[in-house]
C-alpha atoms as a PDB file:
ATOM      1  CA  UNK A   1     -28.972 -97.644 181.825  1.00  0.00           C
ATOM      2  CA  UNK A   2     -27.007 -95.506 184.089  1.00  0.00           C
ATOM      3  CA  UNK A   3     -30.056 -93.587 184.948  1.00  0.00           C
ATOM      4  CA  UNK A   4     -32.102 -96.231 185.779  1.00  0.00           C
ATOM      5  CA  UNK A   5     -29.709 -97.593 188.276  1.00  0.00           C
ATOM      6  CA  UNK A   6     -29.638 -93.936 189.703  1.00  0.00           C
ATOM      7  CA  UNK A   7     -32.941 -93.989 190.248  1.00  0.00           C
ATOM      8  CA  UNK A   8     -33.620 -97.106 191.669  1.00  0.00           C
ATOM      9  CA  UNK A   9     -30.421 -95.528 193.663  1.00  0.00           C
ATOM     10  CA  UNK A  10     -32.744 -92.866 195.208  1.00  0.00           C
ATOM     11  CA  UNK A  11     -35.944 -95.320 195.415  1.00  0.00           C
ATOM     12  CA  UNK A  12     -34.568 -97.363 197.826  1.00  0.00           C
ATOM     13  CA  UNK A  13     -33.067 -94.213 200.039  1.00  0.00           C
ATOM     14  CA  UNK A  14     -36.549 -93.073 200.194  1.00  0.00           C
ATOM     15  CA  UNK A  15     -37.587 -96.201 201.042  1.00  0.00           C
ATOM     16  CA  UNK A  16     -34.942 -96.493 204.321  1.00  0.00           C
ATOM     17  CA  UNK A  17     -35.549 -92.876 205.372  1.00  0.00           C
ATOM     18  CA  UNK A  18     -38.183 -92.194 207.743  1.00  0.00           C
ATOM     19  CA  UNK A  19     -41.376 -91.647 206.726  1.00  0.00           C
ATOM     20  CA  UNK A  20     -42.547 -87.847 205.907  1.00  0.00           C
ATOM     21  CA  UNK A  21     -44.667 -85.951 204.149  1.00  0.00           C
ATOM     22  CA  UNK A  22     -42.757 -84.712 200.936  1.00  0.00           C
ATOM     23  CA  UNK A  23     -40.345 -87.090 199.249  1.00  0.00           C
ATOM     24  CA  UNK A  24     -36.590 -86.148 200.094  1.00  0.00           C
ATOM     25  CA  UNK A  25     -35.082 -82.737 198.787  1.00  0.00           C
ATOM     26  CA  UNK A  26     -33.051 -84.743 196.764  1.00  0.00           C
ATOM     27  CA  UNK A  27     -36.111 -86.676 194.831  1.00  0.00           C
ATOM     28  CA  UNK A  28     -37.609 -83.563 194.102  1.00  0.00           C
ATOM     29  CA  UNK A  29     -34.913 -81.930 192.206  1.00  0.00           C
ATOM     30  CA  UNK A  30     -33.465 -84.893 190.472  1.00  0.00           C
ATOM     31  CA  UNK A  31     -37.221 -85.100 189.273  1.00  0.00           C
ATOM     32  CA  UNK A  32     -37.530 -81.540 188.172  1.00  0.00           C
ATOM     33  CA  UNK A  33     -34.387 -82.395 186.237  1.00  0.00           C
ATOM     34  CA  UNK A  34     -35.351 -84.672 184.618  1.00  0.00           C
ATOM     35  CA  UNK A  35     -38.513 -82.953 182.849  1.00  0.00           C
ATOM     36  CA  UNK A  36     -36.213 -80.254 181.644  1.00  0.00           C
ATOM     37  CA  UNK A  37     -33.818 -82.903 180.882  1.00  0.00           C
ATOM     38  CA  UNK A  38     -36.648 -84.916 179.115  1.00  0.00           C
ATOM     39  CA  UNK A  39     -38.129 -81.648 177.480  1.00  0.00           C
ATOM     40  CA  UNK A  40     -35.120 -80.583 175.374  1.00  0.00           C
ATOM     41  CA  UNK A  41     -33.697 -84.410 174.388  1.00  0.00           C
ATOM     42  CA  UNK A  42     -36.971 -85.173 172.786  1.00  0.00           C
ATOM     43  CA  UNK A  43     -37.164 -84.845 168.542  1.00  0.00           C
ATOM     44  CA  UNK A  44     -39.887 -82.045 167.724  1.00  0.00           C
ATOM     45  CA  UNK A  45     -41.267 -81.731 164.249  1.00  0.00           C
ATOM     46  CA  UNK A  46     -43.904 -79.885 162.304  1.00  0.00           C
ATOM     47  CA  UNK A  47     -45.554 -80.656 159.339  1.00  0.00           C
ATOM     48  CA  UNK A  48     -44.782 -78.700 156.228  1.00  0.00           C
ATOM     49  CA  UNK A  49     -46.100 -78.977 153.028  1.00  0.00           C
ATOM     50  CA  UNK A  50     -46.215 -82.521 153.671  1.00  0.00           C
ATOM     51  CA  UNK A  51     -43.224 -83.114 155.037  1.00  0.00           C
ATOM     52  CA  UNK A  52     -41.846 -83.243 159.126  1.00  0.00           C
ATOM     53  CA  UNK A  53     -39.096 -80.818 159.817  1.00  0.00           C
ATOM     54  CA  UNK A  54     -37.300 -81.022 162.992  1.00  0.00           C
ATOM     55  CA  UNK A  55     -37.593 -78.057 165.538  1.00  0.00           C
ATOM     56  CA  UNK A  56     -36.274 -76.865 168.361  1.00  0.00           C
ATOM     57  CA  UNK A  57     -38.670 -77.156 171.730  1.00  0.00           C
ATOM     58  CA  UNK A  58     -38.909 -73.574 171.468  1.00  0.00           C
ATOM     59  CA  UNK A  59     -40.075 -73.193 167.552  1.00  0.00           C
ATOM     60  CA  UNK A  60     -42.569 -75.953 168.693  1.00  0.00           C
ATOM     61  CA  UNK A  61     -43.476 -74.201 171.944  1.00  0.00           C
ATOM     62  CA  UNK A  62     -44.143 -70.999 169.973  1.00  0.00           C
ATOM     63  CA  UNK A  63     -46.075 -72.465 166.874  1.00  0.00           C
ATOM     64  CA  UNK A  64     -48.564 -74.555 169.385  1.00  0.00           C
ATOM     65  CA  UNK A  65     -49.195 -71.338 171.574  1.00  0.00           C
ATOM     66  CA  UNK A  66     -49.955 -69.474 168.217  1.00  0.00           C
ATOM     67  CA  UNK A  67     -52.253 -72.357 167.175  1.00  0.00           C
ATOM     68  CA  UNK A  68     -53.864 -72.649 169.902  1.00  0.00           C
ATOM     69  CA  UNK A  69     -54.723 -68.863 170.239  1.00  0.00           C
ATOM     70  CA  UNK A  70     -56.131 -68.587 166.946  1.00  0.00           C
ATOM     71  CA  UNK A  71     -58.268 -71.647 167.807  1.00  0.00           C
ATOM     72  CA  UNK A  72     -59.940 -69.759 170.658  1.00  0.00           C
ATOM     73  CA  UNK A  73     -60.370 -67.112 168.555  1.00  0.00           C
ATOM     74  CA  UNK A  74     -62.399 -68.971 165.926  1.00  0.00           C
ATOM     75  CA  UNK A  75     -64.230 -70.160 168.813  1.00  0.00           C
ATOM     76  CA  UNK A  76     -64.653 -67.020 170.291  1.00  0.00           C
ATOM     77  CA  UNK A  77     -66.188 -65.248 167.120  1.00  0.00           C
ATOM     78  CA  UNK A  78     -67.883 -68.448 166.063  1.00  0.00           C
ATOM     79  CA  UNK A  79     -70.116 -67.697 169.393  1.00  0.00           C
ATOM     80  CA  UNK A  80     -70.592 -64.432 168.913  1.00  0.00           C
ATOM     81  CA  UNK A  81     -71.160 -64.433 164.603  1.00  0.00           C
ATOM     82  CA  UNK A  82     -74.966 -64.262 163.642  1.00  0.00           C
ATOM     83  CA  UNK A  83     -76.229 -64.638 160.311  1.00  0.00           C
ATOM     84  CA  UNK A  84     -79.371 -64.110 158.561  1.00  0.00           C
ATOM     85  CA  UNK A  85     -80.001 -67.980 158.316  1.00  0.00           C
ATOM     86  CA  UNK A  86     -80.114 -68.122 161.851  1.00  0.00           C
ATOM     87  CA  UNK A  87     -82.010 -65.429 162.543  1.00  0.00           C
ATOM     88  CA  UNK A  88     -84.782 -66.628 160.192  1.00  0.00           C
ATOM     89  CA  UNK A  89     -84.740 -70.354 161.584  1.00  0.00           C
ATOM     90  CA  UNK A  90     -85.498 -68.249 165.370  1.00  0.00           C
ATOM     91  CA  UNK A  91     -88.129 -66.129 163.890  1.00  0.00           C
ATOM     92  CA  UNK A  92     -86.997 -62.863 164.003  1.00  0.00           C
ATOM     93  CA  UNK A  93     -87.577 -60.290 161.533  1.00  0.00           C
ATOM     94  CA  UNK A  94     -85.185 -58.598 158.731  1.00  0.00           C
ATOM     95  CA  UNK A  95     -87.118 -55.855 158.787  1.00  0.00           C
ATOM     96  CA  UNK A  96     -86.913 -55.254 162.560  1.00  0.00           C
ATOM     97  CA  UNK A  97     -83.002 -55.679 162.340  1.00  0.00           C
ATOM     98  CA  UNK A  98     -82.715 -53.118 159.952  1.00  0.00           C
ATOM     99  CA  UNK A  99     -85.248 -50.280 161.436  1.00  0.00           C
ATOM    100  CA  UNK A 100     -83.548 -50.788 164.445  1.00  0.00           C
ATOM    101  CA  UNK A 101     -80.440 -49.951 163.399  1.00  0.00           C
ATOM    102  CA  UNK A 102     -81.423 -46.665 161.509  1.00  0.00           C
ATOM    103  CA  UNK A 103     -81.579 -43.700 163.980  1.00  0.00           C
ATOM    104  CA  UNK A 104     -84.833 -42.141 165.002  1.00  0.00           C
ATOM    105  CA  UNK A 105     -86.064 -39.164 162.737  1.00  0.00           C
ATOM    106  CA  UNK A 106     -86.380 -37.142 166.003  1.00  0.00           C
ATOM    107  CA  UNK A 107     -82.557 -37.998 166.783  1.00  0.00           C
ATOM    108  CA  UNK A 108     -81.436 -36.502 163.795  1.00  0.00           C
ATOM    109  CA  UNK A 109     -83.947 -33.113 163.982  1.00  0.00           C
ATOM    110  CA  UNK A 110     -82.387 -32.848 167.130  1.00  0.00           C
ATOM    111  CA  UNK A 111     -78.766 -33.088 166.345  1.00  0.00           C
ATOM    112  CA  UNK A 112     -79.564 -30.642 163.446  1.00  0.00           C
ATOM    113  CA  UNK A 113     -81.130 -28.247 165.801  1.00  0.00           C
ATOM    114  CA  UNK A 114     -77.932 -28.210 168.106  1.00  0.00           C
ATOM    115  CA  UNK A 115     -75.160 -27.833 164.831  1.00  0.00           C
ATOM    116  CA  UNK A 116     -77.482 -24.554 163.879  1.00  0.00           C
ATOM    117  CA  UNK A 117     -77.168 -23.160 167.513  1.00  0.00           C
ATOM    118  CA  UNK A 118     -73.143 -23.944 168.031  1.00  0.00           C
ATOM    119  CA  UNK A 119     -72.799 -22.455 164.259  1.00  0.00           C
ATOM    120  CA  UNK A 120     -74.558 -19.524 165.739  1.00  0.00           C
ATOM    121  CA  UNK A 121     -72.547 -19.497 168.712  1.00  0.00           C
ATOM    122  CA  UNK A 122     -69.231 -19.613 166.732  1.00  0.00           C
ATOM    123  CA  UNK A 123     -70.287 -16.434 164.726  1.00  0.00           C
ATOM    124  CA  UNK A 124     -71.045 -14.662 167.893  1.00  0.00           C
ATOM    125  CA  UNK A 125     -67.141 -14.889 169.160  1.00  0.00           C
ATOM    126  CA  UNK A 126     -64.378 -12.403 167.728  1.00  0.00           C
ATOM    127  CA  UNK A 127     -62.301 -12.948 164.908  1.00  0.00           C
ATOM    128  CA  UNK A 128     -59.178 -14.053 166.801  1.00  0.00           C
ATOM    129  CA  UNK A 129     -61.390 -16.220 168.879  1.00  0.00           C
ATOM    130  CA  UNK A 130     -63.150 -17.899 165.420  1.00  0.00           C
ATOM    131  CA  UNK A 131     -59.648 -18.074 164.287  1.00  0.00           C
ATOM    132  CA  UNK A 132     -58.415 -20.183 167.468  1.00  0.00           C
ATOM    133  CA  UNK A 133     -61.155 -22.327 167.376  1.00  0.00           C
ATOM    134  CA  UNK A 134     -61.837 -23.138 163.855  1.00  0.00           C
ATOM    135  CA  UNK A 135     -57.535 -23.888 163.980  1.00  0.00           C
ATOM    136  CA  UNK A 136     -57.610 -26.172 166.357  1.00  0.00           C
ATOM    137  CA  UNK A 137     -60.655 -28.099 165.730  1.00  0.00           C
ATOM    138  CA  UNK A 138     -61.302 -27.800 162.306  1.00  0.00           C
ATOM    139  CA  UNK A 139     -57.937 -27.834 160.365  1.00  0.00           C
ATOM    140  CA  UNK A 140     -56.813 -29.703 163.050  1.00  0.00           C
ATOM    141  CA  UNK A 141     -53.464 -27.584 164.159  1.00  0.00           C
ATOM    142  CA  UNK A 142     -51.799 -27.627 166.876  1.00  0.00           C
ATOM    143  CA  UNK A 143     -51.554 -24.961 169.672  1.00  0.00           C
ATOM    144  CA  UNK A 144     -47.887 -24.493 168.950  1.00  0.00           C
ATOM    145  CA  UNK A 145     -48.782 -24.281 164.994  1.00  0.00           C
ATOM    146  CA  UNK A 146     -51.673 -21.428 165.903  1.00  0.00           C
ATOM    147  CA  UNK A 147     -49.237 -19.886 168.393  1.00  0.00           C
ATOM    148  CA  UNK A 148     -46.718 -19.228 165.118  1.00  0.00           C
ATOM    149  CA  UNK A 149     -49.573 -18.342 162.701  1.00  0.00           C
ATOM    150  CA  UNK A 150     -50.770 -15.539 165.415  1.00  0.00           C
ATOM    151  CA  UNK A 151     -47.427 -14.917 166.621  1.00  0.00           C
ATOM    152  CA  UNK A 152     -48.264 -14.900 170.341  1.00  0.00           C
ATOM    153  CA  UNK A 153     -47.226 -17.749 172.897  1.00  0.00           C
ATOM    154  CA  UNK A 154     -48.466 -21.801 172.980  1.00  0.00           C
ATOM    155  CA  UNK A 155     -49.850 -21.342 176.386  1.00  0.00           C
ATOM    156  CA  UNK A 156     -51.732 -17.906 175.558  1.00  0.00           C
ATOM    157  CA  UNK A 157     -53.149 -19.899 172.657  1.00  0.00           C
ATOM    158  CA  UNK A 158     -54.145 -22.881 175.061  1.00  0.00           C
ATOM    159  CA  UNK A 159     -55.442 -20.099 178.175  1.00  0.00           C
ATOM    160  CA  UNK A 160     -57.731 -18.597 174.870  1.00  0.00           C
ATOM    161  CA  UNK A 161     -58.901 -22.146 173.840  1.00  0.00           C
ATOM    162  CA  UNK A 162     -59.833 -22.920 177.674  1.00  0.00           C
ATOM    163  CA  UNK A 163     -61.620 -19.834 178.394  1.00  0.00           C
ATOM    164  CA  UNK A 164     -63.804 -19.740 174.705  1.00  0.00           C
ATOM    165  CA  UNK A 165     -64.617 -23.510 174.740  1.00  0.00           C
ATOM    166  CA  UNK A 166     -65.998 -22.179 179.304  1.00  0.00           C
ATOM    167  CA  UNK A 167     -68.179 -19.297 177.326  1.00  0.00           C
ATOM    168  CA  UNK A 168     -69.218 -21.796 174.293  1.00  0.00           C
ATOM    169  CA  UNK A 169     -70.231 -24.212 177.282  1.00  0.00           C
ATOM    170  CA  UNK A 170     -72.497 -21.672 178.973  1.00  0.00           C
ATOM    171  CA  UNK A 171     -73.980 -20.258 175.552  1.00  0.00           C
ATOM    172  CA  UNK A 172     -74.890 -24.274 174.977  1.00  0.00           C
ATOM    173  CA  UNK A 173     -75.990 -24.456 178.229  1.00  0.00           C
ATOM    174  CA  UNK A 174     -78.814 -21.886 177.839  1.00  0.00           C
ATOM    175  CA  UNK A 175     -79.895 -23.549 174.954  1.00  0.00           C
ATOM    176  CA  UNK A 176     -81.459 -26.660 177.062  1.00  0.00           C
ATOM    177  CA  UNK A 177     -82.946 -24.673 179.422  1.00  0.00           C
END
């Protein structure tokens, strides 16, 4: 009850005070107040296994975002998800689906072509050079790792890498010309 008065209080001060454009400074807090006020009084529940539990506003606040996300997810993939029903009630072809997902015959000749030439390139370099190389991008070692196994420094092992990978470019390089 005591609120009410108050703000029948501050209704009829706005009402004596000059018009304006904004309500009074004081309106416009007590109102802002009020929703935060009104926010955190109120009983929230969810439903679980049947039953309401009461929460806090921010359990609710939390759960609702984390529906709702998950909604526009389902939406999102639902819009995006095609299936072979639909693509026969359209009219388009299985068959074309699947050829055009295959790569092209001349793709793969191609790539083959290029892996005999590198191979061939690689064969062409020293032994320390094959060694750096084959390290670091076949077993997959690190420059420090090499660096131990060859006993010389990290950065002379990363200079090497640098300046075989420049004269592996070039060799490549002569290859599409």
């Amino acid at each position: 009850m005591d609120g009410h008065v108050h703000r029948c209080a501050l209704f009829l001060l706005y009402k004596i005070i000059p018009r304006c454009r904004s309500p009074p400074l004081v309106l416009r807090f007590q109102s802002h107040f009020e929703n935060l006020e009104d926010k955190h009084m109120r009983e929230y529940t969810l439903i679980v296994k049947g039953r309401r539990i009461p929460v806090t506003y921010e359990v609710y606040k939390a759960y609702y975002q984390e529906y709702e996300h998950e909604r526009y997810l389902k939406n999102k993939y639902a819009k995006h998800e095609h299936s072979l029903e639909q693509f026969l009630e359209v009219g388009v072809s299985v068959e074309f689906i699947c050829l055009d997902s295959t790569t092209p015959v001349e793709d793969e000749v191609l790539k083959s072509e290029q892996l005999s030439y590198l191979r061939c390139c690689l064969d062409k370099l020293s032994k320390e050079e094959q060694q750096i190389i084959y390290g670091i991008f076949f077993e997959e070692k690190t420059e420090r790792q090499l660096a131990q196994q060859l006993q010389i420094s990290a950065s002379a092992v990363g200079y090497r890498k640098r300046k075989i990978l420049k004269a592996l470019f070039q060799k490549m390089k002569g290859y599409y010309r």
